[in-house]
Each structure stands twice: as structure tokens, then as C-alpha cells.
Protein backbone atom coordinates (compact mmCIF):
# COMPACT_ATOMS: atom_id res chain seq x y z
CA UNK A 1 130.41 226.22 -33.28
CA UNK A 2 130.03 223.68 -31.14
CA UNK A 3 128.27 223.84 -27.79
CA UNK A 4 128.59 222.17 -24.59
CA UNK A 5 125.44 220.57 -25.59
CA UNK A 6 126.81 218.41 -28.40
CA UNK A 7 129.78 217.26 -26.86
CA UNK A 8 129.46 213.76 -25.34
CA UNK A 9 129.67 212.63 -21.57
CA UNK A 10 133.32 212.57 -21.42
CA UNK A 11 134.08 215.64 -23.57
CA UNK A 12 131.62 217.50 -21.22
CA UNK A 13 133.36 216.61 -18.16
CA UNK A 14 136.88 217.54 -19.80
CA UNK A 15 135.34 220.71 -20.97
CA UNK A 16 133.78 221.49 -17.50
CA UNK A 17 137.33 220.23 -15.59
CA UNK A 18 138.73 223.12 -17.75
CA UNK A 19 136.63 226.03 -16.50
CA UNK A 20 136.98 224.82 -13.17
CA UNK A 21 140.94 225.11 -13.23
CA UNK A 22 141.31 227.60 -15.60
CA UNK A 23 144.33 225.48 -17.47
CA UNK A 24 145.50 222.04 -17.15
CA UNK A 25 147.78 219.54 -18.56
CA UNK A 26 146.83 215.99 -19.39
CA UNK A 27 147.66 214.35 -16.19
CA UNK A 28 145.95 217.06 -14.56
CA UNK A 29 142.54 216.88 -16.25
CA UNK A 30 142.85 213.07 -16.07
CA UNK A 31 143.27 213.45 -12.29
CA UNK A 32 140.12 215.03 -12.08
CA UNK A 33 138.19 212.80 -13.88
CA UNK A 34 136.61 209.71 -11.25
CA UNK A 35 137.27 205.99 -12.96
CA UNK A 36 139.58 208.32 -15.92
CA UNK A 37 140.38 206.61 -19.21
CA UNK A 38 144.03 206.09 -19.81
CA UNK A 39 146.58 208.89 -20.65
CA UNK A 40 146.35 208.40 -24.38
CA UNK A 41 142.81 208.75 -24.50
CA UNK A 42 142.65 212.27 -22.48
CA UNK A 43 144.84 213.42 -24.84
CA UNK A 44 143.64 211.98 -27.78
CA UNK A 45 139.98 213.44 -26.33
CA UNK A 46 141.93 217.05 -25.38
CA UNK A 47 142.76 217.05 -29.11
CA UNK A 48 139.60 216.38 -30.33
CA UNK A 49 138.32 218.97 -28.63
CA UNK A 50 140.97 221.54 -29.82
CA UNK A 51 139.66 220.61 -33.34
CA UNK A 52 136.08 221.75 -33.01
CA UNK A 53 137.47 224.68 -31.38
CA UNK A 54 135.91 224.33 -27.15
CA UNK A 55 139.78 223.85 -26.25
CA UNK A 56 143.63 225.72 -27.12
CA UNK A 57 146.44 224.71 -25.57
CA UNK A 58 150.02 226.50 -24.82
CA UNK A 59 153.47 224.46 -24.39
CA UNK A 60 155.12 224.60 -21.19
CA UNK A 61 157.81 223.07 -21.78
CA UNK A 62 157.81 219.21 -23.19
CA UNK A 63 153.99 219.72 -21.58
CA UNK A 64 151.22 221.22 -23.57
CA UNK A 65 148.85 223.16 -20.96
CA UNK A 66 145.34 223.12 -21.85
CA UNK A 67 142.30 225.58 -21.43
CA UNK A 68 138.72 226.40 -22.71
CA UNK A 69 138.57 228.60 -25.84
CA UNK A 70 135.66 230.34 -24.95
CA UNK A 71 135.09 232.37 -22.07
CA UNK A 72 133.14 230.57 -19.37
CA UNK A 73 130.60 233.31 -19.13
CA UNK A 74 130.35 233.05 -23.27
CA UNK A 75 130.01 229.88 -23.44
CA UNK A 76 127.44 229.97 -20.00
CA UNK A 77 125.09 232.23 -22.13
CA UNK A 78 125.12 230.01 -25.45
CA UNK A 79 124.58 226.78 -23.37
CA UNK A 80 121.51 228.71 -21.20
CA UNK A 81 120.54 230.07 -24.55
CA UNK A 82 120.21 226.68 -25.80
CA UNK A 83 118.78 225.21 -23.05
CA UNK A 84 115.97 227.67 -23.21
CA UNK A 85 115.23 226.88 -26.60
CA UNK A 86 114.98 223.16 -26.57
CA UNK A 87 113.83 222.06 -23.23
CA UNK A 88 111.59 225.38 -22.13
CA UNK A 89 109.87 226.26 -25.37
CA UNK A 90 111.88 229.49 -25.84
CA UNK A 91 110.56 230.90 -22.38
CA UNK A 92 112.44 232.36 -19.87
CA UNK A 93 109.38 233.04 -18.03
CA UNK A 94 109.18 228.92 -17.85
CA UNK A 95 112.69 228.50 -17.75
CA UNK A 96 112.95 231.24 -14.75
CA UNK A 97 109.86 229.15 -13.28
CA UNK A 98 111.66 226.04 -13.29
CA UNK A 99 114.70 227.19 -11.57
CA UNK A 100 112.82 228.89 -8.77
CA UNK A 101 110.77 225.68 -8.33
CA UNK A 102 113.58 223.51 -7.74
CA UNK A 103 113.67 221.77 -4.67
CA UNK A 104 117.11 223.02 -3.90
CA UNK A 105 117.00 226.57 -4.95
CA UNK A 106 116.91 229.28 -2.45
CA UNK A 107 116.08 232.72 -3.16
CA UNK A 108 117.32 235.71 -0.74
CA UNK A 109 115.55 239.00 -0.65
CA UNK A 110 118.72 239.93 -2.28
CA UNK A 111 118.30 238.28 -4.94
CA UNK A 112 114.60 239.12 -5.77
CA UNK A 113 115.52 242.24 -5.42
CA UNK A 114 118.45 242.16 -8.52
CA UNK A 115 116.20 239.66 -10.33
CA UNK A 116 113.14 243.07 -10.06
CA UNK A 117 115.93 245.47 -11.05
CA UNK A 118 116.80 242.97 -13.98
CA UNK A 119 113.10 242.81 -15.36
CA UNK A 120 112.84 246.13 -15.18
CA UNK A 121 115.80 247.11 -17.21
CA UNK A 122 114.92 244.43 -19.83
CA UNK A 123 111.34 245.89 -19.93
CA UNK A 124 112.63 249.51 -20.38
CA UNK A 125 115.31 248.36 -23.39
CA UNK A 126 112.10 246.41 -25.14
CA UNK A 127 112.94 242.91 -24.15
């Protein structure tokens, strides 16, 4: 299947304008997109997509209403998953590491606190 990660600049931001609405037509994903390509071209790029299987669509009518094929938090994991793999070595520990050290991250007591309760349940099932 093909991931997020494979999918070029403009087939990403389609993709992404998808999970963001939930469904869209044509004119509605090209409304979305800043400095959009022409009508034909969405759809033409909508299609595409359909083929390797990241889009489905429904008709409405004369319209054909668009949305992503795989759940967002499905297709969240494979991206992450991927992302792991190829730019952190297969860590999470450094992939974790990276995201806390971002300049722009901030991390509630909340949060460490689910984040502890996490490890700990992935160190009791052997992960």
C-alpha cells in the first residue's frame, strides 16, 4: 500500500485536506489548496489517488464526494511507523527524544504522566 510518505507534494496536501474535512468534492478540496491547480487537475490528481487506494469517493448527485480510505488514526500509525524507521534508526527512544526536544513542544504534567502509564504498560506486555 501506499503511504503518505510516497505520495508527492500535491497528493500529500490533497490527502491531508481530506482528513481534515472528513469528505469533499473537487471544488472543495481545490478551495483548500493555496495557489490550486485547475479543476481538471484536482480531479485528475483525486483519481489518481483513488487508484493506489489513499482515496474512495461516493456520488452525490452529478458530484462525486471524496474521502480518505484509510482511517486517519491507521494511516497516522503507518506514517509514524515509517517515520521511525527511516529518519530515527528504528528508535522510539530517539524518535520520542526528538519530539520532546523540539523547540515548540510543550509537555504538561498531564502528559508525562500518560506518557509513564504508557511505558509502563508497554514494558509489562514485553515491548
Amino acid at each position: 500500500m501506499t503511504t503518505n510518505m510516497d505520495l508527492g507534494p500535491r497528493e500529500r496536501q490533497i490527502v491531508d485536506i481530506l482528513y481534515r474535512l472528513g469528505e469533499a468534492t473537487v471544488l472543495q478540496v481545490r478551495q483548500e489548496i493555496p495557489d490550486p491547480p485547475t479543476y481538471s487537475a484536482v480531479r485528475g490528481m483525486l483519481a489518481l489517488l483513488e487508484r493506489k487506494g489513499l482515496v474512495k469517493h461516493r456520488q452525490d448527485g452529478l458530484k462525486y464526494v471524496y474521502s480518505a480510505s484509510t482511517a486517519r488514526n491507521k494511516a497516522a500509525f503507518s506514517a509514524l511507523r515509517h517515520m521511525v524507521r527511516t529518519f530515527f534508526d528504528g528508535s522510539p527512544e530517539k524518535a520520542m527524544a526528538a519530539l520532546l526536544e523540539m523547540p515548540d513542544s510543550e509537555l504538561t504534567s498531564r502528559d508525562a504522566g500518560r506518557l509513564r502509564k504508557l511505558i509502563r504498560q508497554a514494558r509489562k506486555e514485553g515491548r
